[in-house]
PDB file of N, CA and C in Angstrom:
ATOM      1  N   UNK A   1     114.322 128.851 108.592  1.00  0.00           N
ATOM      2  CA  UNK A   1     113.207 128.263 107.867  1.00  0.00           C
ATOM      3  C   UNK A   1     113.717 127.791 106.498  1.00  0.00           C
ATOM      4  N   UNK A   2     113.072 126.910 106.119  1.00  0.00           N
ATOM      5  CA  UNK A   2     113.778 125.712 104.440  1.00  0.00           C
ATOM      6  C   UNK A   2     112.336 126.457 103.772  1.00  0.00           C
ATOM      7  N   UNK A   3     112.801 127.412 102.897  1.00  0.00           N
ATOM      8  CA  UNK A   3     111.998 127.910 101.799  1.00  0.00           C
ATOM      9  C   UNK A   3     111.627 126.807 100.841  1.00  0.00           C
ATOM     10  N   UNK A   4     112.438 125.826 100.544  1.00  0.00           N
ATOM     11  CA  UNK A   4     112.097 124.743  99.666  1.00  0.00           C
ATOM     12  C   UNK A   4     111.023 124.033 100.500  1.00  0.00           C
ATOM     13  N   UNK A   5     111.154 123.512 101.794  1.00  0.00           N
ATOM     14  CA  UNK A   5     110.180 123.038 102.019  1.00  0.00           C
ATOM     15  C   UNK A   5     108.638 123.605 102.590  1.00  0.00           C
ATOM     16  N   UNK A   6     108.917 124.759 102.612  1.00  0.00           N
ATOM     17  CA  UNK A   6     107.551 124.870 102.847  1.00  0.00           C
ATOM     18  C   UNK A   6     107.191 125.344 102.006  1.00  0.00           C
ATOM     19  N   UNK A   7     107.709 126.015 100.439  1.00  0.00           N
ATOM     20  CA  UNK A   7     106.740 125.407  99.208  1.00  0.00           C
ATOM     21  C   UNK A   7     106.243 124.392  99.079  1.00  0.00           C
ATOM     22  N   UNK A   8     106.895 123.204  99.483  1.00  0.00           N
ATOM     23  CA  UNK A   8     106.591 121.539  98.969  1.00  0.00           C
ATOM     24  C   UNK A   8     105.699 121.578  99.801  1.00  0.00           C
ATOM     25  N   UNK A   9     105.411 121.858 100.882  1.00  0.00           N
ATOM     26  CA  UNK A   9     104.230 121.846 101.767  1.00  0.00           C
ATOM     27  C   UNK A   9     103.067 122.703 101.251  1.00  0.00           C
ATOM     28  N   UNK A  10     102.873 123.738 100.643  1.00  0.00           N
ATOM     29  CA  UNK A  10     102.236 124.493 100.462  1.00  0.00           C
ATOM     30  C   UNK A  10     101.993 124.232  99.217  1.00  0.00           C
ATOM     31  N   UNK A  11     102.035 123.706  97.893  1.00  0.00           N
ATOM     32  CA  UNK A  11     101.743 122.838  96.944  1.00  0.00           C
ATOM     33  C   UNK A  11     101.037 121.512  97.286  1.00  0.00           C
ATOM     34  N   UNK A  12     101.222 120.832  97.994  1.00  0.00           N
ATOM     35  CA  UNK A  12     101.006 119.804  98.798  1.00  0.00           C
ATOM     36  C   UNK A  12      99.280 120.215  99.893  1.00  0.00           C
ATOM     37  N   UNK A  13      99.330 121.420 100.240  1.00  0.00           N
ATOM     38  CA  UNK A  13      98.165 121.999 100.998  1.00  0.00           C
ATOM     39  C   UNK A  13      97.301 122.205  99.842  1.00  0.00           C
ATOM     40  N   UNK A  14      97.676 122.570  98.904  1.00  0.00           N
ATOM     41  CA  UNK A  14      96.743 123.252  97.473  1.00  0.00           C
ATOM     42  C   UNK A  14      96.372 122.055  96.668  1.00  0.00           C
ATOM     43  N   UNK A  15      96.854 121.382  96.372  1.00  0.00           N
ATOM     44  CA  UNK A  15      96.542 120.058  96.088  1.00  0.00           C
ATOM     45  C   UNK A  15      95.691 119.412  96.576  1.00  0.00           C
ATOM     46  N   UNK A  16      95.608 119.442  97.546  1.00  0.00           N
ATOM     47  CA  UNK A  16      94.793 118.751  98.677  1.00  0.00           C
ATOM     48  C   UNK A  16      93.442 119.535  98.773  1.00  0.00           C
ATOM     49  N   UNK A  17      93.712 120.988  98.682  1.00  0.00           N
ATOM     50  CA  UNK A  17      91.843 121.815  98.816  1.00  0.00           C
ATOM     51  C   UNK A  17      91.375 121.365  97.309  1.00  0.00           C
ATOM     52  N   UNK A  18      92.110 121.087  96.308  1.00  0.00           N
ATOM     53  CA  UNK A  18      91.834 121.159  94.899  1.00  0.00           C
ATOM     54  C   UNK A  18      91.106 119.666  95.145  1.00  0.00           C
ATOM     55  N   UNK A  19      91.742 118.695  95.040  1.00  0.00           N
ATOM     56  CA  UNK A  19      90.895 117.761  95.395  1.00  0.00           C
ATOM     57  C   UNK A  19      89.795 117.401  96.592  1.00  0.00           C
ATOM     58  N   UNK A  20      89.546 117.705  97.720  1.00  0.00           N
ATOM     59  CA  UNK A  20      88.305 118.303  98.269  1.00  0.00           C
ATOM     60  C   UNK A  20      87.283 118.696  97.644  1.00  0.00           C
ATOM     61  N   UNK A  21      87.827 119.982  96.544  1.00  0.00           N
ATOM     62  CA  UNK A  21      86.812 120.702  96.060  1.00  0.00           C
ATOM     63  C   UNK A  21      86.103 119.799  94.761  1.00  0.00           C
ATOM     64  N   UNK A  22      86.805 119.100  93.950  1.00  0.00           N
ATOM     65  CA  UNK A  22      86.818 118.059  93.088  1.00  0.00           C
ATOM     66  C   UNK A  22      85.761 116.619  93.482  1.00  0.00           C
ATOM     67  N   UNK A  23      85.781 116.192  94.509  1.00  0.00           N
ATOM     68  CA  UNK A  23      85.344 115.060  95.284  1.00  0.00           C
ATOM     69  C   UNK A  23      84.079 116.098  95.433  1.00  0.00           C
ATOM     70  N   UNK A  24      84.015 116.851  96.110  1.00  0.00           N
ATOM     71  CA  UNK A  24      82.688 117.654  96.989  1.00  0.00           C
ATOM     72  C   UNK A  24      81.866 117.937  95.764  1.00  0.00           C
ATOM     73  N   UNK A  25      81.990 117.914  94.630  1.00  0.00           N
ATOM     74  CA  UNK A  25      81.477 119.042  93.676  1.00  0.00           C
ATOM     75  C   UNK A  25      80.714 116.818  92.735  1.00  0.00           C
ATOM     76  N   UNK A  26      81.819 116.389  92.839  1.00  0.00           N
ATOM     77  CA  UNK A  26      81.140 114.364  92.381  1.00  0.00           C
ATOM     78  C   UNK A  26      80.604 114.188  93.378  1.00  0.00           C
ATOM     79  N   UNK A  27      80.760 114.433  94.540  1.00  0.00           N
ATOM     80  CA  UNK A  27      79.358 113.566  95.694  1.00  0.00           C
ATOM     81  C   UNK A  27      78.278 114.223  95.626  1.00  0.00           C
ATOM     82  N   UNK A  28      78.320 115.476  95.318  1.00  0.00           N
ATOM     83  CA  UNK A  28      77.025 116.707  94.954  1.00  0.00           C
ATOM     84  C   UNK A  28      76.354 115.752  93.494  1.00  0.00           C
ATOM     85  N   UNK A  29      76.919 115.945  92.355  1.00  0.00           N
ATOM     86  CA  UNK A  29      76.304 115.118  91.474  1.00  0.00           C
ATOM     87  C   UNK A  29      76.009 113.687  91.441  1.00  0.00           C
ATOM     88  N   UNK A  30      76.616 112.607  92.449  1.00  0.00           N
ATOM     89  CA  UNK A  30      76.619 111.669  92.322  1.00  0.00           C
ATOM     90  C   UNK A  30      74.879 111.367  93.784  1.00  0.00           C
ATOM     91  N   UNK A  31      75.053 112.478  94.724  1.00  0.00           N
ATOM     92  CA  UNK A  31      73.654 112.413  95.371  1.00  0.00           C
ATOM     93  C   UNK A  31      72.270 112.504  94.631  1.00  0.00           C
ATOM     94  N   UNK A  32      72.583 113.781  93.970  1.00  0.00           N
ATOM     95  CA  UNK A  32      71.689 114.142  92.675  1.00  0.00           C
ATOM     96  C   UNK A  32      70.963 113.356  91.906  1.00  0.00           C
ATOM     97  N   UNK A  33      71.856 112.174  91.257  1.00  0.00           N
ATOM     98  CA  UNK A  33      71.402 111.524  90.647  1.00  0.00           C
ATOM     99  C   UNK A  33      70.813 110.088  91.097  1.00  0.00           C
ATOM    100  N   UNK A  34      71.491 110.000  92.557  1.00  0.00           N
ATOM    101  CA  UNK A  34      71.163 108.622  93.453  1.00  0.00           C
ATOM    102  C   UNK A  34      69.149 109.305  93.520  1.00  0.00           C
ATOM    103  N   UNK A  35      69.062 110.178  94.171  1.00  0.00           N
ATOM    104  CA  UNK A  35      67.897 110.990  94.208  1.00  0.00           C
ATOM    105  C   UNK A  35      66.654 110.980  93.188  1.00  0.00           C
ATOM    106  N   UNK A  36      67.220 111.131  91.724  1.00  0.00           N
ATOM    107  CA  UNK A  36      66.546 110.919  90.913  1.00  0.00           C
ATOM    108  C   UNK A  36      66.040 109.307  90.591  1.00  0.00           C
ATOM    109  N   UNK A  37      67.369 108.725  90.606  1.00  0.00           N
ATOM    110  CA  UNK A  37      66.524 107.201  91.135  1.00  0.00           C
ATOM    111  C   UNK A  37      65.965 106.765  91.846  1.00  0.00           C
ATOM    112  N   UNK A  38      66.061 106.903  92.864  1.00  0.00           N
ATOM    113  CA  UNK A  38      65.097 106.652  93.929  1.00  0.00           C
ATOM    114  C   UNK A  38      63.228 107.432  93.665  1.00  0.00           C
ATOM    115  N   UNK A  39      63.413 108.947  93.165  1.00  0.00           N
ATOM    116  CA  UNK A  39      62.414 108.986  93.115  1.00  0.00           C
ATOM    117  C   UNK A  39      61.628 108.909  91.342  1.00  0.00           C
ATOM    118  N   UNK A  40      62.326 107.744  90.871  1.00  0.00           N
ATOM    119  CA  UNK A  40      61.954 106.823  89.212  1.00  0.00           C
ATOM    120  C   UNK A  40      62.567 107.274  87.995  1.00  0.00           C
ATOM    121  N   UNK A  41      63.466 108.475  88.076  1.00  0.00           N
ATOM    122  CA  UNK A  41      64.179 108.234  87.015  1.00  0.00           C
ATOM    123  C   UNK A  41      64.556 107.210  86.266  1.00  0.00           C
ATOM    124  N   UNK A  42      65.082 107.351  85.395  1.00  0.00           N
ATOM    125  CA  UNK A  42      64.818 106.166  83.957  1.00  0.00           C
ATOM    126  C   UNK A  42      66.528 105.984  84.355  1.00  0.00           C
ATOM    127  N   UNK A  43      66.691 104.822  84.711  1.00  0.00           N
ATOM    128  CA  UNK A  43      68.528 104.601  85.055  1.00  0.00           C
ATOM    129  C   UNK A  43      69.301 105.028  83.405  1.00  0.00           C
ATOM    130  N   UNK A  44      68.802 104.761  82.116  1.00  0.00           N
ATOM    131  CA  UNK A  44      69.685 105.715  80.801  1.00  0.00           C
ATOM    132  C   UNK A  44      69.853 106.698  81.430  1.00  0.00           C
ATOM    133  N   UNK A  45      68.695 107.732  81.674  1.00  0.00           N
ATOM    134  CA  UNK A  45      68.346 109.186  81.992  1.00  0.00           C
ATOM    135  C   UNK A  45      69.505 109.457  83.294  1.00  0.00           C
ATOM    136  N   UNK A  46      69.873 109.010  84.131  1.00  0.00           N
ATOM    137  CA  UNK A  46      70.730 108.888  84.788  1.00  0.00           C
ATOM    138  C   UNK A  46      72.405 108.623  84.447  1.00  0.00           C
ATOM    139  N   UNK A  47      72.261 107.866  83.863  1.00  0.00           N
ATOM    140  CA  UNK A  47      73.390 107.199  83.245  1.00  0.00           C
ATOM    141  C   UNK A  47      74.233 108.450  82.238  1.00  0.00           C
ATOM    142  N   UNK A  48      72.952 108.922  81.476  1.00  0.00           N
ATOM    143  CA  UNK A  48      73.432 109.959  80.355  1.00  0.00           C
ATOM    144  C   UNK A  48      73.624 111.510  81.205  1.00  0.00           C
ATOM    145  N   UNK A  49      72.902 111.646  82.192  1.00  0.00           N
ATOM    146  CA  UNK A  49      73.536 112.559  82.933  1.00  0.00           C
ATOM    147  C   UNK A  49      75.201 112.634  83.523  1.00  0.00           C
ATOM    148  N   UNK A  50      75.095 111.409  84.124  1.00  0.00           N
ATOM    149  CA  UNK A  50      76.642 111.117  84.470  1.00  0.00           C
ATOM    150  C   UNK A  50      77.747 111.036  83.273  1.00  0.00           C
ATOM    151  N   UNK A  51      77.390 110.854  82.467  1.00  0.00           N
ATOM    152  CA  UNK A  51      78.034 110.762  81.459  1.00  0.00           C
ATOM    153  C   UNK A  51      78.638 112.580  80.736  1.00  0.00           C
ATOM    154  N   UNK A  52      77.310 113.003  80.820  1.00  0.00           N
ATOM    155  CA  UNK A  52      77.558 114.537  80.534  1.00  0.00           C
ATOM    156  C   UNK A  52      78.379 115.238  81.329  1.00  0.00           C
ATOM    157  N   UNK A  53      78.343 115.071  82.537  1.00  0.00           N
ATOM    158  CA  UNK A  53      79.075 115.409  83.460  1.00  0.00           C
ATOM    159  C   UNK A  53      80.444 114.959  83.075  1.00  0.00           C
ATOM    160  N   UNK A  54      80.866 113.852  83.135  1.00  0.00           N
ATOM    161  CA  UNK A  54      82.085 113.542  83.149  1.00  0.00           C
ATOM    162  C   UNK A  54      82.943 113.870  81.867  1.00  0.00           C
ATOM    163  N   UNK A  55      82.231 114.311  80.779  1.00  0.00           N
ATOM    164  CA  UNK A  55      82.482 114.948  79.496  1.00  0.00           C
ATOM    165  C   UNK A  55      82.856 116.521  79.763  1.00  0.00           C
ATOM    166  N   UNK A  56      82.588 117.154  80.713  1.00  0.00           N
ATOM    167  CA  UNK A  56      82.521 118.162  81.277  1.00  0.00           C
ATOM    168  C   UNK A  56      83.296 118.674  82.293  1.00  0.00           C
ATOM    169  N   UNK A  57      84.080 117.592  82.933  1.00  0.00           N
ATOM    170  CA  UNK A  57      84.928 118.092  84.005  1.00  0.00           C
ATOM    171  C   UNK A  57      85.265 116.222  83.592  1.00  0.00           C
ATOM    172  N   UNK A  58      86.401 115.991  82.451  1.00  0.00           N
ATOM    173  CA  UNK A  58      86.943 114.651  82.386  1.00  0.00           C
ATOM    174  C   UNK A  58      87.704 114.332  83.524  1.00  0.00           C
ATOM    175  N   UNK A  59      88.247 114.542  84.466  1.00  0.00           N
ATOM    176  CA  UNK A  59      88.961 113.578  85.384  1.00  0.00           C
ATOM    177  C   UNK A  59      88.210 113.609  86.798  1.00  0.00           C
ATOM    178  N   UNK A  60      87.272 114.175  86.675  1.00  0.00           N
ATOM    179  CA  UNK A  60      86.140 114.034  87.993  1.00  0.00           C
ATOM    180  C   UNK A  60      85.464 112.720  88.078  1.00  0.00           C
ATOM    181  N   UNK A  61      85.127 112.008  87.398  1.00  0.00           N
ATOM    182  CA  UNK A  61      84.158 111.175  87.718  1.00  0.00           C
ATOM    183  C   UNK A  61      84.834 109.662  86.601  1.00  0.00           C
ATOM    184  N   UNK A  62      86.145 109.944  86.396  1.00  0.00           N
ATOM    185  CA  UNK A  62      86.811 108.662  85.326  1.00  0.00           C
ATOM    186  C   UNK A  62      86.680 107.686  86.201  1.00  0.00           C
ATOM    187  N   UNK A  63      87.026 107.199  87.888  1.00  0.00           N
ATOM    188  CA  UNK A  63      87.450 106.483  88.403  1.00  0.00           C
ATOM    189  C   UNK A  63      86.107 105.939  88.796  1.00  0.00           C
ATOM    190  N   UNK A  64      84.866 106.287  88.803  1.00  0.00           N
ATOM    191  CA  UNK A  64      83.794 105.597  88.800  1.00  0.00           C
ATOM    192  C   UNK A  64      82.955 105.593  88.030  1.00  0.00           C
ATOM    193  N   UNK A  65      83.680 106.009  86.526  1.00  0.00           N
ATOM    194  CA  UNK A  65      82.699 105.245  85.296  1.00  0.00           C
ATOM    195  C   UNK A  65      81.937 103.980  85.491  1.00  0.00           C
ATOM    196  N   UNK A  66      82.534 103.045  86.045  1.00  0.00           N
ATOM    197  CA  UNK A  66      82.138 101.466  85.923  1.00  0.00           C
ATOM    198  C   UNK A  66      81.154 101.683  86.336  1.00  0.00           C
ATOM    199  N   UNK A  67      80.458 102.653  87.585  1.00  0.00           N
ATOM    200  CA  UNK A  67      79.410 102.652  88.398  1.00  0.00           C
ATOM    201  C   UNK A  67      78.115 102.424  87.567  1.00  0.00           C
ATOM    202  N   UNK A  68      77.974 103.382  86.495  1.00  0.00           N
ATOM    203  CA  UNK A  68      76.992 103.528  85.885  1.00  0.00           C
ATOM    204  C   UNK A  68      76.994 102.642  84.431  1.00  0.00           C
ATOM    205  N   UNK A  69      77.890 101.270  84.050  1.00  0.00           N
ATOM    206  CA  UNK A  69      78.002 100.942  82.896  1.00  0.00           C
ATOM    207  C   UNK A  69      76.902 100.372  82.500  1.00  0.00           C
ATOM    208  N   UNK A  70      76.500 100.594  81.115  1.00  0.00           N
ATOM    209  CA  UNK A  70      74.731  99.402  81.417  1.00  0.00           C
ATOM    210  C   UNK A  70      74.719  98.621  81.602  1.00  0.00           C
ATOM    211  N   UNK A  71      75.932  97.517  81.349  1.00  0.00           N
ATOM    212  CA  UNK A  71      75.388  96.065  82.066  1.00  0.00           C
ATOM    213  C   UNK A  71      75.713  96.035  83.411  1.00  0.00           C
ATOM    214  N   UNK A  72      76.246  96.546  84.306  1.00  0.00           N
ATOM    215  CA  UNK A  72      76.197  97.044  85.702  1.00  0.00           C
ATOM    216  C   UNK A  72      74.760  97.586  85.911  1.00  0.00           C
ATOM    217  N   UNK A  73      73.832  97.992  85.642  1.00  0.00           N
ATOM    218  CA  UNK A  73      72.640  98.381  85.621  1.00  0.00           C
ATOM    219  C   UNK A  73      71.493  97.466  85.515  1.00  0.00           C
ATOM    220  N   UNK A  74      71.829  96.785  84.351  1.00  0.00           N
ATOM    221  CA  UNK A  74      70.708  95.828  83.775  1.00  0.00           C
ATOM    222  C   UNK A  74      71.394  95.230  84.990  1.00  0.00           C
ATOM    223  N   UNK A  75      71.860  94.355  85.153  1.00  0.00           N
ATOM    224  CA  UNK A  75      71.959  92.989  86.207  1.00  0.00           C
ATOM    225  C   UNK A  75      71.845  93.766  87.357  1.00  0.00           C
ATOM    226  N   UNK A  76      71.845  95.116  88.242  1.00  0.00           N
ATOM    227  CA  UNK A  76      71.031  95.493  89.237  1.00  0.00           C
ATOM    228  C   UNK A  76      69.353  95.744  89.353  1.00  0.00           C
ATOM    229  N   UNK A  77      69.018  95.611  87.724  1.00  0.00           N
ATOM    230  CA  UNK A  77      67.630  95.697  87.923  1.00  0.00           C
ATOM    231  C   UNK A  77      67.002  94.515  87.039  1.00  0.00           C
ATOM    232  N   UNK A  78      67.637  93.316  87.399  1.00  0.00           N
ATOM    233  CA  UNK A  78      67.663  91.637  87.022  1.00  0.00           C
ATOM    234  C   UNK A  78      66.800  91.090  87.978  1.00  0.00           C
TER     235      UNK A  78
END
């Protein structure tokens, strides 16, 4: 057995639940807040939630900042 590699594998496995758990924990908040819009949340009120969040766990939710930018907003509710 290659002790080197099945660390690299096993870093590689942990990595991988870490992000799972990372993704699972943004689709949980990102339902949340789809939810609140739908049933009339104020899209700021939304917006500033996501925002708190991502202030809160910074590399969770960087890659879909754009989602919620306000003029991404205003021109969806144009």
């Amino acid at each position: 057995m290659d002790a080197e590699l099945l660390a690299t594998i096993n870093r590689e496995l942990e990595m991988i639940s870490q992000t799972q758990h990372r993704l699972a924990r943004q689709k949980a908040l990102l339902q949340e807040q789809a939810t609140r819009l739908r049933l009339g949340a104020s899209p700021i009120a939304v917006r500033v939630a996501l925002h708190e969040a991502a202030a809160l766990e910074p590399g969770d939710l960087r890659a879909a900042e754009k989602v919620w930018q306000p003029s991404l907003l205003e021109e969806a509710h144009a």
